[in-house]
Protein backbone atom coordinates (compact mmCIF):
# COMPACT_ATOMS: atom_id res chain seq x y z
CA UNK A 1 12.38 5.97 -14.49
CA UNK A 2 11.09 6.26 -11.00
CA UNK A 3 7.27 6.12 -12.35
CA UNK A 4 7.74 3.01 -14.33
CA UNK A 5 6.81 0.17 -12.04
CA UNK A 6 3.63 2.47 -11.17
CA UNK A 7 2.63 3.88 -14.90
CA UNK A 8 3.10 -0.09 -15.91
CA UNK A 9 0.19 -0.98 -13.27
CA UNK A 10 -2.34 1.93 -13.94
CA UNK A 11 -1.68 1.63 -17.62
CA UNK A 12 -2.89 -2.14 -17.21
CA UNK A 13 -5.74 -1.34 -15.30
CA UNK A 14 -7.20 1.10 -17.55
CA UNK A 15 -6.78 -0.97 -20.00
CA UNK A 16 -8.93 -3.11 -18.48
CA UNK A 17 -11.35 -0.40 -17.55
CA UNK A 18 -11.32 1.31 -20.82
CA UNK A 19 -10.78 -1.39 -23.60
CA UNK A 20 -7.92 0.97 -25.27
CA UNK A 21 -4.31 -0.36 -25.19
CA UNK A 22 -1.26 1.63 -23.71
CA UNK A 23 1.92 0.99 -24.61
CA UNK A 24 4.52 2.48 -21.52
CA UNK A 25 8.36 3.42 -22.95
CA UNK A 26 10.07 4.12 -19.71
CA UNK A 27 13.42 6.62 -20.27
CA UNK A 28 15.57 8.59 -18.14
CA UNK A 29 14.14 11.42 -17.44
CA UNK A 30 16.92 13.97 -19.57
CA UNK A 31 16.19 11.48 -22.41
CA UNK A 32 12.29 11.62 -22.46
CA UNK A 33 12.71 15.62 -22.65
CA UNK A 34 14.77 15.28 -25.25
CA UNK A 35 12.95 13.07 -27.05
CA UNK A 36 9.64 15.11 -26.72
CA UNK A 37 11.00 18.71 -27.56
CA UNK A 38 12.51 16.87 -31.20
CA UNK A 39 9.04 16.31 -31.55
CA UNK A 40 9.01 12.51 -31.19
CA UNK A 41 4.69 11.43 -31.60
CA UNK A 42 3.69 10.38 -27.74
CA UNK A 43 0.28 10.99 -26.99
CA UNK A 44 1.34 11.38 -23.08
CA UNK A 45 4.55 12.60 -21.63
CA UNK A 46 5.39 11.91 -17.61
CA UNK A 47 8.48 13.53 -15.72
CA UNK A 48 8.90 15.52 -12.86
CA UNK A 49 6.84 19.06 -12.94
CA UNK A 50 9.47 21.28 -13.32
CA UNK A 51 9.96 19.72 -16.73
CA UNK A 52 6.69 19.52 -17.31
CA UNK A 53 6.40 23.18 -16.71
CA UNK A 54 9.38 23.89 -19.30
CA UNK A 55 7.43 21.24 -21.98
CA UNK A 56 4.80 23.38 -22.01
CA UNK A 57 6.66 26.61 -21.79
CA UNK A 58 8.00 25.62 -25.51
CA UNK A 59 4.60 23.98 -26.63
CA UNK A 60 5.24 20.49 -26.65
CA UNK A 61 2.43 19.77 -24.68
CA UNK A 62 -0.91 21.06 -24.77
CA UNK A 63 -1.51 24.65 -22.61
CA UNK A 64 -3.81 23.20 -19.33
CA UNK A 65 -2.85 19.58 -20.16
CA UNK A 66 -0.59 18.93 -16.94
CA UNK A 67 -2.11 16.62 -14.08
CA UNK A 68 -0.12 16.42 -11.22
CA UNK A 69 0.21 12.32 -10.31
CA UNK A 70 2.44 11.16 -7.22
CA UNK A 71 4.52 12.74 -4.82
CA UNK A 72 7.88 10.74 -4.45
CA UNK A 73 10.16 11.09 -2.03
CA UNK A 74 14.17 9.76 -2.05
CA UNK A 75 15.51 6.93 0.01
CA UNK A 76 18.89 5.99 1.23
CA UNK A 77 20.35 1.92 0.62
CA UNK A 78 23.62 0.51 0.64
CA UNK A 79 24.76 -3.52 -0.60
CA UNK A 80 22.71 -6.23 1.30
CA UNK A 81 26.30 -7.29 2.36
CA UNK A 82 27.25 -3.76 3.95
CA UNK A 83 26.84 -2.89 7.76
CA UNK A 84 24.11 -1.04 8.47
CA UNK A 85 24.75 2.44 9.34
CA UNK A 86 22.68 5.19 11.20
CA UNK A 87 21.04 7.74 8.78
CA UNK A 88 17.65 8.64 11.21
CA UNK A 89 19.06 12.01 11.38
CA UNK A 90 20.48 14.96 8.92
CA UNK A 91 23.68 14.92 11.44
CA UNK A 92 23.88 11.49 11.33
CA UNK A 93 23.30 11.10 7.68
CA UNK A 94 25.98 14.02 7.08
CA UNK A 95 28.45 11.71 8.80
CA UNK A 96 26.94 8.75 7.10
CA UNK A 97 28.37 10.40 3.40
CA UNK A 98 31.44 11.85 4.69
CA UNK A 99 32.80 8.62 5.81
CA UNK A 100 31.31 7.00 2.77
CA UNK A 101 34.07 5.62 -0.06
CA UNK A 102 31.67 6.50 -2.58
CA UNK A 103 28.20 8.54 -2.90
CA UNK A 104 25.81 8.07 -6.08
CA UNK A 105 22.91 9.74 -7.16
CA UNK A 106 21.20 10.24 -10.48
CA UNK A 107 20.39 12.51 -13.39
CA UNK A 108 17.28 13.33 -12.89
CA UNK A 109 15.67 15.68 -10.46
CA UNK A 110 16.69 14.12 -7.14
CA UNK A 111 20.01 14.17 -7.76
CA UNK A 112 20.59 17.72 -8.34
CA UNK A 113 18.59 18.02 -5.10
CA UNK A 114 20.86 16.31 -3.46
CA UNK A 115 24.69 17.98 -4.77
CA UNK A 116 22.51 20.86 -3.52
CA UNK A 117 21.84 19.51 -0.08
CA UNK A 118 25.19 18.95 -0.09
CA UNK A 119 26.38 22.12 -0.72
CA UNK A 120 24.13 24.03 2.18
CA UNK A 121 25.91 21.46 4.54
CA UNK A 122 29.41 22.30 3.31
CA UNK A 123 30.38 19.42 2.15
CA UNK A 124 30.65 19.05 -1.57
CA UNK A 125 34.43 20.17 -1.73
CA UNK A 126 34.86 17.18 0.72
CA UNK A 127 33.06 14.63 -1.95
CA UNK A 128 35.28 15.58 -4.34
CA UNK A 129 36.14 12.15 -6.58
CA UNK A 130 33.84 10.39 -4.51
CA UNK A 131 30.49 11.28 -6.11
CA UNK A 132 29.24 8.75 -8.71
CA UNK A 133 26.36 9.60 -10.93
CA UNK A 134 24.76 6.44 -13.01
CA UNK A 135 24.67 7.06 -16.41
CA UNK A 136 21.13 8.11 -17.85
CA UNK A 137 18.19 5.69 -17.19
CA UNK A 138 20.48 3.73 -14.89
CA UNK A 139 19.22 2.61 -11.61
CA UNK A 140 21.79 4.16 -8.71
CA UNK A 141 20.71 0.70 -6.90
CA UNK A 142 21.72 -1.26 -9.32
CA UNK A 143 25.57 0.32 -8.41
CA UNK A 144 24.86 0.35 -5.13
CA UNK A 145 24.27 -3.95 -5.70
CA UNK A 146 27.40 -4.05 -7.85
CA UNK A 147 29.44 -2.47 -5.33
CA UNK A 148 30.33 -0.21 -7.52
CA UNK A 149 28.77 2.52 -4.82
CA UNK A 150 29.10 2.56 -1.13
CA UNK A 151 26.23 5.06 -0.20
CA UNK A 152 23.21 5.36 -2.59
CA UNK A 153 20.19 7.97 -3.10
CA UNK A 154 17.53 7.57 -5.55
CA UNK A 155 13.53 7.91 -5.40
CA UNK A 156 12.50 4.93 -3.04
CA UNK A 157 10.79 3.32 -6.21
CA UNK A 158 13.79 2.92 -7.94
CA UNK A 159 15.02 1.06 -5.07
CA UNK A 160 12.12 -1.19 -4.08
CA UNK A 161 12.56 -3.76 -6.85
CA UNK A 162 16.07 -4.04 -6.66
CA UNK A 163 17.80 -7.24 -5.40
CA UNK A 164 21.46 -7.11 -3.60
CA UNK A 165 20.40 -3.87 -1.65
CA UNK A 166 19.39 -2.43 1.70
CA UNK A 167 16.88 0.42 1.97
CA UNK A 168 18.15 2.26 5.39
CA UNK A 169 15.05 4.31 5.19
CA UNK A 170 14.18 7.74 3.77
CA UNK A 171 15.87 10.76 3.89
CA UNK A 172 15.68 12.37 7.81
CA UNK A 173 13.94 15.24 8.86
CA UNK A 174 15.68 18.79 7.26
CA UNK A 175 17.02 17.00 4.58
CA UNK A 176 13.91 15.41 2.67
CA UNK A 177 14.22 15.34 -1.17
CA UNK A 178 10.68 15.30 -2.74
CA UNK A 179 9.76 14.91 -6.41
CA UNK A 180 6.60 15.17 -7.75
CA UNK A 181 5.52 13.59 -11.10
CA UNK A 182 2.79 15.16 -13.63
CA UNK A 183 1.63 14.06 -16.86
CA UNK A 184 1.03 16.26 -20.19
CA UNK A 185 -0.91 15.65 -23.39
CA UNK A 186 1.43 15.73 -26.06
CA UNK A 187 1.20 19.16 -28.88
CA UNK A 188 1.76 15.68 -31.28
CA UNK A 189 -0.51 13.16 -29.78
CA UNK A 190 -3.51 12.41 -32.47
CA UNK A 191 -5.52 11.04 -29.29
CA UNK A 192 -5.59 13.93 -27.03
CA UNK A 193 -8.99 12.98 -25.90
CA UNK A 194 -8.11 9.25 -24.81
CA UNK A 195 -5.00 11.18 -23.01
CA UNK A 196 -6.34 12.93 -21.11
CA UNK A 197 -8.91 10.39 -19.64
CA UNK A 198 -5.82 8.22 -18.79
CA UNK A 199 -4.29 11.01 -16.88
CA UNK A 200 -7.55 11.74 -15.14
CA UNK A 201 -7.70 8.13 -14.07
CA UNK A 202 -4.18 8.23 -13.17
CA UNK A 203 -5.08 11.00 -11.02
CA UNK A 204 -7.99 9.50 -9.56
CA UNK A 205 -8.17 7.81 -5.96
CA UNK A 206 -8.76 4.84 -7.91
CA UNK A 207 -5.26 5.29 -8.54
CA UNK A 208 -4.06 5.70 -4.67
CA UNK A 209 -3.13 1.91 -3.68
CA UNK A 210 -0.89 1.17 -6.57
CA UNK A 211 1.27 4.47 -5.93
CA UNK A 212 1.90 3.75 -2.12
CA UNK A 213 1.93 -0.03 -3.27
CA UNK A 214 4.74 1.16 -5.49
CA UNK A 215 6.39 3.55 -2.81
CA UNK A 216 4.88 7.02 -4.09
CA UNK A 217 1.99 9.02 -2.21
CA UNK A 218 -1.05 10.50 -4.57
CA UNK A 219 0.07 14.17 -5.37
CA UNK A 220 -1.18 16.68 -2.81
């Protein structure tokens, strides 16, 4: 989910360039895994790299397919309504969660990142019944906006087109959380070819301005 507002903009504009349409499904990131290893027919599969690495491991995308697209990195908000609070530091973000009600994060790769970072500061026994993780494909934002959660992390673009929330900033210094996306050719895609020029576009520095637009960096 974090690369749909960005895979929605390149897929336009190679449209444009290259006269072929695209057509972008945008699932949680567990779902889209799922949905690829039953053997579901997408011609191009993007999630983070781990799982693109365990895709290709079981041959559901094609050996020397992967393209490594944008680096994304995790941001911090709270409700438009809620105090601002100091997270510019990892001790002052520590204190930030600890006195939090509630603490969400999400399914996908960032948010097992984080119940780790939690864990090397010693804290995750303390967060006991006061960790909320959204449901699948669900923005942690959009809790954050309901009030549902106090204190929310999620890949900064999943939180840029949200209304009813506050972006304090990314994570600080010795406690960054960085994700980065790659794209595969599908083992079922009956387009390979056309596949892989859209990833290699994607890829491109043609490509740069709509990631940071979007709140990504190119992949190193």
């Amino acid at each position: 989910m974090a690369t749909r507002q960005v895979l929605g903009e390149l897929a336009r504009a190679w449209q444009q360039r290259s006269g072929r349409q695209v057509e972008i499904e945008s699932v949680g990131g567990v779902d889209a895994a799922r949905r690829v290893t039953a053997g579901e027919a997408f011609d191009v599969v993007v999630l983070a790299s781990d799982a693109i690495g365990k895709l290709e491991a079981g041959g559901h995308v094609l050996a020397g397919s992967r393209v490594d697209l944008v680096d994304s990195g995790v941001a911090i908000a709270v409700r438009d309504t809620a105090k601002r609070i100091d997270v510019s530091s990892a001790e002052a973000l520590k204190a930030a969660v600890l006195a939090a009600p509630t603490v969400g994060y999400s399914t996908g790769p960032s948010g097992v990142a984080l119940i780790q970072l939690f864990q090397r500061w010693g804290i995750a026994q303390d967060l006991q019944g006061r960790l909320v993780q959204a449901p699948p494909g669900v923005p942690v934002g959009s809790l954050v906006a309901r009030g549902e959660v106090a204190l929310g992390f999620q890949q900064l673009a999943e939180l840029l087109h949200l209304q009813g929330i506050t972006i304090l900033g990314p994570m600080p210094p010795g406690a960054e959380i960085d994700t980065t996306f790659s794209g595969a050719v599908c083992a079922k895609s009956t387009q390979a070819d056309a596949a892989r020029e859209l990833l290699a576009f994607m890829a491109s520095p043609a490509a740069d301005e709509a990631k940071r637009r979007n709140g990504m960096e190119p992949a190193a």
